[in-house]
C-alpha atoms as a PDB file:
ATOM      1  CA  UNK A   1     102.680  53.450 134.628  1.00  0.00           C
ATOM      2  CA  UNK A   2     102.702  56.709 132.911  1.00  0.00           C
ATOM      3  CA  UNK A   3     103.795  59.986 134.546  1.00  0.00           C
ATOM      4  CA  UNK A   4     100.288  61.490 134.884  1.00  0.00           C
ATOM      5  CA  UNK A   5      99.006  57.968 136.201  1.00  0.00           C
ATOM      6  CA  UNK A   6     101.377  58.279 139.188  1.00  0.00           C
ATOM      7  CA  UNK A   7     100.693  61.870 139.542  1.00  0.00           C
ATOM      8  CA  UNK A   8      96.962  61.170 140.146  1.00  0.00           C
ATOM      9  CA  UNK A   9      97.908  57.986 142.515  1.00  0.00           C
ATOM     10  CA  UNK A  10      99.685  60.113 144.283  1.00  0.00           C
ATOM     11  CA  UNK A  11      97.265  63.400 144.556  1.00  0.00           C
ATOM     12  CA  UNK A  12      94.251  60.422 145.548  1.00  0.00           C
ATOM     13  CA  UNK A  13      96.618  59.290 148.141  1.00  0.00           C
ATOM     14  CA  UNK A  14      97.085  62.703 149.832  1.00  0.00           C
ATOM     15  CA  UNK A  15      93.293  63.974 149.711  1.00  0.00           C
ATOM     16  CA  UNK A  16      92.514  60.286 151.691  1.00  0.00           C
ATOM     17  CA  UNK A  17      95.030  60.927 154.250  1.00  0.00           C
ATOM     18  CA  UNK A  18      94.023  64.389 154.909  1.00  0.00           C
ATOM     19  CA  UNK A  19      90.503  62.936 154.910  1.00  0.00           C
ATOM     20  CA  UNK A  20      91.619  60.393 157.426  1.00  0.00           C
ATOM     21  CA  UNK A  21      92.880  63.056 159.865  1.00  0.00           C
ATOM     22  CA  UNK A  22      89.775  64.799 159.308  1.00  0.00           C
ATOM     23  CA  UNK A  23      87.958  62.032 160.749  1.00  0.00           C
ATOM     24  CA  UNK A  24      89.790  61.442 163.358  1.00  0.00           C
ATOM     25  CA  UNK A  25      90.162  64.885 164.714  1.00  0.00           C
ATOM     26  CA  UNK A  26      86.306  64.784 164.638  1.00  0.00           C
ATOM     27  CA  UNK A  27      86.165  61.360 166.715  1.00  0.00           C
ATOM     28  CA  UNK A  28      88.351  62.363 168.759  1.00  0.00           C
ATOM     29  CA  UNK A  29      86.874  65.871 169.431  1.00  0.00           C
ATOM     30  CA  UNK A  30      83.432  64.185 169.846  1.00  0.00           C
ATOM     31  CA  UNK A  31      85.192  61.394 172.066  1.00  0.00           C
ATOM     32  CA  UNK A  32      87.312  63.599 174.357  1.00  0.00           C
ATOM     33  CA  UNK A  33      86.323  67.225 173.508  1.00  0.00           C
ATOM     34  CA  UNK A  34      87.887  69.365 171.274  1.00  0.00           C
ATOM     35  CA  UNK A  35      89.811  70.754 174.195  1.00  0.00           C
ATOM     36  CA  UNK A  36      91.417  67.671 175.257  1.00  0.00           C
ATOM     37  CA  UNK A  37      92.341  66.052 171.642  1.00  0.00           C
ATOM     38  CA  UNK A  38      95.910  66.732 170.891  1.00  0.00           C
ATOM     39  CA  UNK A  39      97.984  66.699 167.119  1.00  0.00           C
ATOM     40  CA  UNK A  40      99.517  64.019 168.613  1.00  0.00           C
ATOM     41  CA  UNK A  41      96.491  61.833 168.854  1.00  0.00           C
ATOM     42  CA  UNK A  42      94.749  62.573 165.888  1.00  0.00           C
ATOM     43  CA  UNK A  43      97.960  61.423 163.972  1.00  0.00           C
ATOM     44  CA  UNK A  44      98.037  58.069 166.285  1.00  0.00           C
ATOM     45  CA  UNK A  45      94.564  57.738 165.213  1.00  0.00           C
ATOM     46  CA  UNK A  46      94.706  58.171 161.873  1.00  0.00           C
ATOM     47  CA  UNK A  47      97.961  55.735 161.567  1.00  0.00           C
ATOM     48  CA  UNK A  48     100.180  58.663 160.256  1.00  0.00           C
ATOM     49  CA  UNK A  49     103.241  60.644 161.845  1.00  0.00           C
ATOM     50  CA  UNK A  50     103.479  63.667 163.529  1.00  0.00           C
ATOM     51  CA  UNK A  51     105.217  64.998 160.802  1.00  0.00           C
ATOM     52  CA  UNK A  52     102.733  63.992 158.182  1.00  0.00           C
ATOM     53  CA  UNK A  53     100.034  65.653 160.322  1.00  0.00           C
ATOM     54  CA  UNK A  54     102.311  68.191 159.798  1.00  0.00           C
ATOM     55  CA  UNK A  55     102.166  68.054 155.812  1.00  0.00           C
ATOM     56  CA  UNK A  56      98.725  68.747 155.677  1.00  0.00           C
ATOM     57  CA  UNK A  57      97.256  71.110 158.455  1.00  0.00           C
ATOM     58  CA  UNK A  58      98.997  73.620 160.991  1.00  0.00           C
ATOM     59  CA  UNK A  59      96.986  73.029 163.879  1.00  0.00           C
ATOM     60  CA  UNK A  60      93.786  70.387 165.256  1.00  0.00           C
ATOM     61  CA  UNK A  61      91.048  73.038 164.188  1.00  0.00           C
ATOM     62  CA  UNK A  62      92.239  72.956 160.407  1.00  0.00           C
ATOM     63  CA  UNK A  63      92.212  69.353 160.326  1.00  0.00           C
ATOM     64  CA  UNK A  64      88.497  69.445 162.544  1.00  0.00           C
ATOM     65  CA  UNK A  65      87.329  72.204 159.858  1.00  0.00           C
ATOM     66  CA  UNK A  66      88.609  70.811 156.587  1.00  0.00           C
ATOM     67  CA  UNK A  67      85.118  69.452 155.844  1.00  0.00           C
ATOM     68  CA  UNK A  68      83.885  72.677 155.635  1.00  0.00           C
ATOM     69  CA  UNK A  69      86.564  73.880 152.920  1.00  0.00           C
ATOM     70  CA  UNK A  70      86.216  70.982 151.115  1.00  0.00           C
ATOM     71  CA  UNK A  71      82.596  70.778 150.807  1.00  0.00           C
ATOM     72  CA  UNK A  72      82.771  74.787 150.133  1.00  0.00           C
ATOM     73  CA  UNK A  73      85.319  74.228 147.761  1.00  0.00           C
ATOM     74  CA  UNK A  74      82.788  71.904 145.646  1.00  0.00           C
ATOM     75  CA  UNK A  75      80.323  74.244 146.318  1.00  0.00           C
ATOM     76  CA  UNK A  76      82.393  77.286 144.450  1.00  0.00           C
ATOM     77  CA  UNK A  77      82.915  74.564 141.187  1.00  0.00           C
ATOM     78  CA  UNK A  78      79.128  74.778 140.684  1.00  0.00           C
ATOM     79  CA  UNK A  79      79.492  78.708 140.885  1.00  0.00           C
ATOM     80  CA  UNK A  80      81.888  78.331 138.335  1.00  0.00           C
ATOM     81  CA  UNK A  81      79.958  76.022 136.102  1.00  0.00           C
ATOM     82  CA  UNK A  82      76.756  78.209 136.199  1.00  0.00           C
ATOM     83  CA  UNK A  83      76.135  80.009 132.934  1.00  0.00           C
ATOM     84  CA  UNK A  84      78.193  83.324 132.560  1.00  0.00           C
ATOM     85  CA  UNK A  85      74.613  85.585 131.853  1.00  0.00           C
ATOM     86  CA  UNK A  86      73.141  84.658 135.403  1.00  0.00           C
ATOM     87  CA  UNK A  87      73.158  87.146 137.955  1.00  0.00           C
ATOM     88  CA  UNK A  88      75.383  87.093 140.927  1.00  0.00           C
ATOM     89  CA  UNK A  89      72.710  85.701 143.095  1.00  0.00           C
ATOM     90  CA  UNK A  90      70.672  83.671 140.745  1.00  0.00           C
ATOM     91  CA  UNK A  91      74.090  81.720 140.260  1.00  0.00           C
ATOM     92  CA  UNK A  92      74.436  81.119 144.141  1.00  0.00           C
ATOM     93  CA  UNK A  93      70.985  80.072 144.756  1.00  0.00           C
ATOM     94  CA  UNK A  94      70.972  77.225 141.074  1.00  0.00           C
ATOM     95  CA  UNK A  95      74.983  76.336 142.427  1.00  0.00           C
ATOM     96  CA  UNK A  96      73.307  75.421 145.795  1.00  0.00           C
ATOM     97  CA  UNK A  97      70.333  73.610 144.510  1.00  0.00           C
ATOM     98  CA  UNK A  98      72.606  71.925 142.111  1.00  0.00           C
ATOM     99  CA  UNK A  99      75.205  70.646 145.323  1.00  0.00           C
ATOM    100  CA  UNK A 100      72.377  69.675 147.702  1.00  0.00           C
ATOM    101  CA  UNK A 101      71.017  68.128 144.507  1.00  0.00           C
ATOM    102  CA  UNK A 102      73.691  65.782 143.894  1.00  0.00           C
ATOM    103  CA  UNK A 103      74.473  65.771 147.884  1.00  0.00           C
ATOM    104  CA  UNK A 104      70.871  63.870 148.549  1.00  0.00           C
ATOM    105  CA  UNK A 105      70.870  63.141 152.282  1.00  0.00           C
ATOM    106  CA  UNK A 106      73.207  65.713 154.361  1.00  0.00           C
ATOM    107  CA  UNK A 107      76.600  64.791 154.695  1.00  0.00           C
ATOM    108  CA  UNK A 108      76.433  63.177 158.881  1.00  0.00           C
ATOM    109  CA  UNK A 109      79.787  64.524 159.509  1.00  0.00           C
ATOM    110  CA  UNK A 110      78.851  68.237 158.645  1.00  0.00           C
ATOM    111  CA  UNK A 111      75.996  68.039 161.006  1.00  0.00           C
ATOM    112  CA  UNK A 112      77.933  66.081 163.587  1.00  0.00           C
ATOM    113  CA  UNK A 113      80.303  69.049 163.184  1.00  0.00           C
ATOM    114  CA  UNK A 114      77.929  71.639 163.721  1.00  0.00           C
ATOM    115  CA  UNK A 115      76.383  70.042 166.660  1.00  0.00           C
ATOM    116  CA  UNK A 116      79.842  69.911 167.962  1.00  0.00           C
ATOM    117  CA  UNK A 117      80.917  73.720 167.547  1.00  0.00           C
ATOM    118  CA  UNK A 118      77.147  74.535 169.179  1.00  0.00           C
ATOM    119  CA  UNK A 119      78.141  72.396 172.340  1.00  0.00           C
ATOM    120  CA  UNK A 120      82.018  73.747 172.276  1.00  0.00           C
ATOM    121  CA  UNK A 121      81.768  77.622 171.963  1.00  0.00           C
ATOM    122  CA  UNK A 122      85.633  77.746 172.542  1.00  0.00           C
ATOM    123  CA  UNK A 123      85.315  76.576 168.871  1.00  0.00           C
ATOM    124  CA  UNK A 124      83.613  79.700 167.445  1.00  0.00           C
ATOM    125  CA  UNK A 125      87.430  81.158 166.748  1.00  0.00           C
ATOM    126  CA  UNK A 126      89.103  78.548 164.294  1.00  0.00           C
ATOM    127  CA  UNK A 127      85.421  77.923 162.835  1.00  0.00           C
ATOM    128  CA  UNK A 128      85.005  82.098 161.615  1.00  0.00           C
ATOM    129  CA  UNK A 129      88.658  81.706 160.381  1.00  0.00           C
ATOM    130  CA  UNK A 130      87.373  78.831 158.346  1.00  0.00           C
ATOM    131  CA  UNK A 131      84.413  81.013 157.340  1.00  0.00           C
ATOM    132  CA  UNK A 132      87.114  83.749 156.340  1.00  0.00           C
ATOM    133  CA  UNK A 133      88.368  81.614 153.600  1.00  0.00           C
ATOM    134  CA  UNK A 134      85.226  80.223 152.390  1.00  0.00           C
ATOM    135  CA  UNK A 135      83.678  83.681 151.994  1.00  0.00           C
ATOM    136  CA  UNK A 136      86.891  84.684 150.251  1.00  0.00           C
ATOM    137  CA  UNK A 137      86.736  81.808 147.957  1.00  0.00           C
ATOM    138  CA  UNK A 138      82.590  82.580 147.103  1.00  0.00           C
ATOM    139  CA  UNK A 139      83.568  86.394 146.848  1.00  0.00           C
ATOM    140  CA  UNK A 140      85.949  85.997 144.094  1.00  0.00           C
ATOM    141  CA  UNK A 141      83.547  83.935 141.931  1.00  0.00           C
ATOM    142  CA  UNK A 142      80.849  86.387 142.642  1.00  0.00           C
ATOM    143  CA  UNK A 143      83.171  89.455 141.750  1.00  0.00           C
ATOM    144  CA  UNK A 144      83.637  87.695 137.943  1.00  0.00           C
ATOM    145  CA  UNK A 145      79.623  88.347 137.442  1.00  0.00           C
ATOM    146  CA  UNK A 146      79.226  92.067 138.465  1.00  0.00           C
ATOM    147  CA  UNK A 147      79.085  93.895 135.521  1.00  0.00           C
ATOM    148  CA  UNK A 148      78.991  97.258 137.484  1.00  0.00           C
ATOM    149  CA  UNK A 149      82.246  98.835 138.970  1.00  0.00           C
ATOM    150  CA  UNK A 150      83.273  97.329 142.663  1.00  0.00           C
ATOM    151  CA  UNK A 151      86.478  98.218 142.679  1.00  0.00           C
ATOM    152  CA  UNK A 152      86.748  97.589 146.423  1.00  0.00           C
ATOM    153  CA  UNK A 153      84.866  94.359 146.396  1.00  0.00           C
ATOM    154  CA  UNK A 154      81.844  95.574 148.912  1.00  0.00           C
ATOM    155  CA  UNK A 155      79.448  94.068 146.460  1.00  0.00           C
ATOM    156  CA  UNK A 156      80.599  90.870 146.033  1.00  0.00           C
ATOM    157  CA  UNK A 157      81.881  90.084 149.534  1.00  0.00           C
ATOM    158  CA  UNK A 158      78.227  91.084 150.660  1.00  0.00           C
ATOM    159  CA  UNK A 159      76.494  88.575 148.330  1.00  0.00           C
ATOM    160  CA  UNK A 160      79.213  86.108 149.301  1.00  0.00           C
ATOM    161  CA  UNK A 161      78.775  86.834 153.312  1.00  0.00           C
ATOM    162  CA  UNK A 162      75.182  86.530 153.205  1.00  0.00           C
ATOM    163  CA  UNK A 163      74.889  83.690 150.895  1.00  0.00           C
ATOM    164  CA  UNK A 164      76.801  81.548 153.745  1.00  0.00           C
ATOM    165  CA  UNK A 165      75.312  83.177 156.665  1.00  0.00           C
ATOM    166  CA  UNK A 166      71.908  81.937 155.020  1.00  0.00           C
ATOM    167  CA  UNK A 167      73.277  78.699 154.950  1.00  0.00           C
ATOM    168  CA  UNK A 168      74.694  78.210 158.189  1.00  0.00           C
ATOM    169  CA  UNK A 169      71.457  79.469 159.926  1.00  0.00           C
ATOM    170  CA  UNK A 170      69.252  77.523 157.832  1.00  0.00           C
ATOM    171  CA  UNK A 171      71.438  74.258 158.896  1.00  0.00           C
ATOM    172  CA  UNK A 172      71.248  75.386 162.457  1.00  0.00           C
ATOM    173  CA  UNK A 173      67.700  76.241 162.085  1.00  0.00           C
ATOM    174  CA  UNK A 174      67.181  72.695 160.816  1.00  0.00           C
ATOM    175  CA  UNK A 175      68.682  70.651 163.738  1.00  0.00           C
ATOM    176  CA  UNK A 176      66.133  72.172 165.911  1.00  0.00           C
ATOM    177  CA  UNK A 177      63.310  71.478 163.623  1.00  0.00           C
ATOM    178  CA  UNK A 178      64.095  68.475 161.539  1.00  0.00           C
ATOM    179  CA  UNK A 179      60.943  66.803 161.344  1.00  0.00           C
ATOM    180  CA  UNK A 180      59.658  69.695 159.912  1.00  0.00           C
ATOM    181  CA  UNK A 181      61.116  70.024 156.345  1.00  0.00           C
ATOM    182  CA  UNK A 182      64.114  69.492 154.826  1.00  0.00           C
ATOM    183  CA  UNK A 183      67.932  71.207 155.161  1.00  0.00           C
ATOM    184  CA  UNK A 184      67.594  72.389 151.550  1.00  0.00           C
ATOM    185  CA  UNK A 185      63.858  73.762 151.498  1.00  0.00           C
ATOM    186  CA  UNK A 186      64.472  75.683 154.509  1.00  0.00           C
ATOM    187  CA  UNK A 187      67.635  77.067 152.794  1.00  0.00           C
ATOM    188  CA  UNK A 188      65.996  77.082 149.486  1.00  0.00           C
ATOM    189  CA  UNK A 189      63.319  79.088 151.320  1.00  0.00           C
ATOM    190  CA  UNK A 190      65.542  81.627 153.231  1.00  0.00           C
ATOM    191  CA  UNK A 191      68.288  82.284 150.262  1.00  0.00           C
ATOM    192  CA  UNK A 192      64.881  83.259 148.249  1.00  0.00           C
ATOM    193  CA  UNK A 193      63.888  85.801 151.256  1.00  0.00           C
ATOM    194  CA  UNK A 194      67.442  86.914 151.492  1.00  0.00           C
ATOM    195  CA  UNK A 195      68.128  87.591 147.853  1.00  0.00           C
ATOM    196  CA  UNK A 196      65.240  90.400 147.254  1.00  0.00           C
ATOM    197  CA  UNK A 197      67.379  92.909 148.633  1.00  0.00           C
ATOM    198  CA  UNK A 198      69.784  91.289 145.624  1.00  0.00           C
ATOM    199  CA  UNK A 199      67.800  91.350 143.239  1.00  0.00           C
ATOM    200  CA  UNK A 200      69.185  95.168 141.268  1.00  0.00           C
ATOM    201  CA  UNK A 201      73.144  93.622 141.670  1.00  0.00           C
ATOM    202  CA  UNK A 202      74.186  92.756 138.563  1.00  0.00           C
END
């Protein structure tokens, strides 16, 4: 077995086991409450140690909010792959169409999740840390496509903020109206509404 082989064996066999604990902190959190499930039981239930729950996240939220970095982490990829002459905006709105493209049906645990936080306010905290970083990690893809000066990165962290902000009320919109349209037509709908006041950045 070659070197790079082993290296991808091994890199496969982390991202499942900090996928595992990512499902059980959710089970559990949806079992118990989020206020009840403990490090300790979210390694017991994903078969792993203490100290490899350790490895991988510093507290329960991480592991209850990786979903979100992970499926924001694909999500900045398709910002990256959009062509170089789209505007800032135009590239958010054809990277999300492209995601919820390939996505099809919503992914049940990011809508279990957000069902979760609404029920559990005392979850609000770790969840806007978790926004932190995704906005961070959107910002800095958007700052590559301003042409004009933003040398303190207001531009770019606005586009960024909004961009998820339109997402996350569209998906909250949705669960109270499902049979009413789709996740990604609402958002579709709302990004379009948001992005006129965009539509000069460049």
């Amino acid at each position: 077995m070659s070197a790079a082989t082993e290296q991808g064996l091994r890199e496969r066999k982390k991202a499942a086991t900090r996928q595992a604990l990512h499902e059980a902190a959710l089970r559990l959190a949806l079992e118990l409450g989020p206020d009840r499930v403990t490090v300790e039981a979210i390694a017991d239930e994903a078969g792993v140690s203490r100290r490899t729950f350790s490895n991988y996240f510093a507290n329960k939220e991480e592991a209850l909010f990786y979903g979100d970095l992970r499926r924001m982490g694909l999500l900045a990829g398709q910002i990256r792959a959009r062509p170089a002459s789209e505007s800032p905006w135009a590239a958010l709105i054809a990277a999300a169409a492209g995601y919820y493209g390939e996505l099809g049906d919503l992914d049940p645990q990011w809508i279990t999740q957000t069902r979760l936080v609404r029920r559990h306010p005392s979850l609000a905290a770790a969840q806007a840390q978790t926004f932190a970083a995704m906005e961070r990690e959107i910002s800095a893809e958007v700052a590559v496509r301003l042409q004009e000066p933003d040398p303190l990165g207001v531009r770019a962290k606005l586009l960024a903020a909004t961009f998820l902000a339109v997402l996350r009320v569209s998906l909250n919109v949705w669960l109270e109206h499902p049979a009413e349209t789709t996740f990604w037509e609402l958002a579709r709908d709302s990004l379009a509404e948001a992005g006129r006041g965009f539509e000069h950045l460049t």
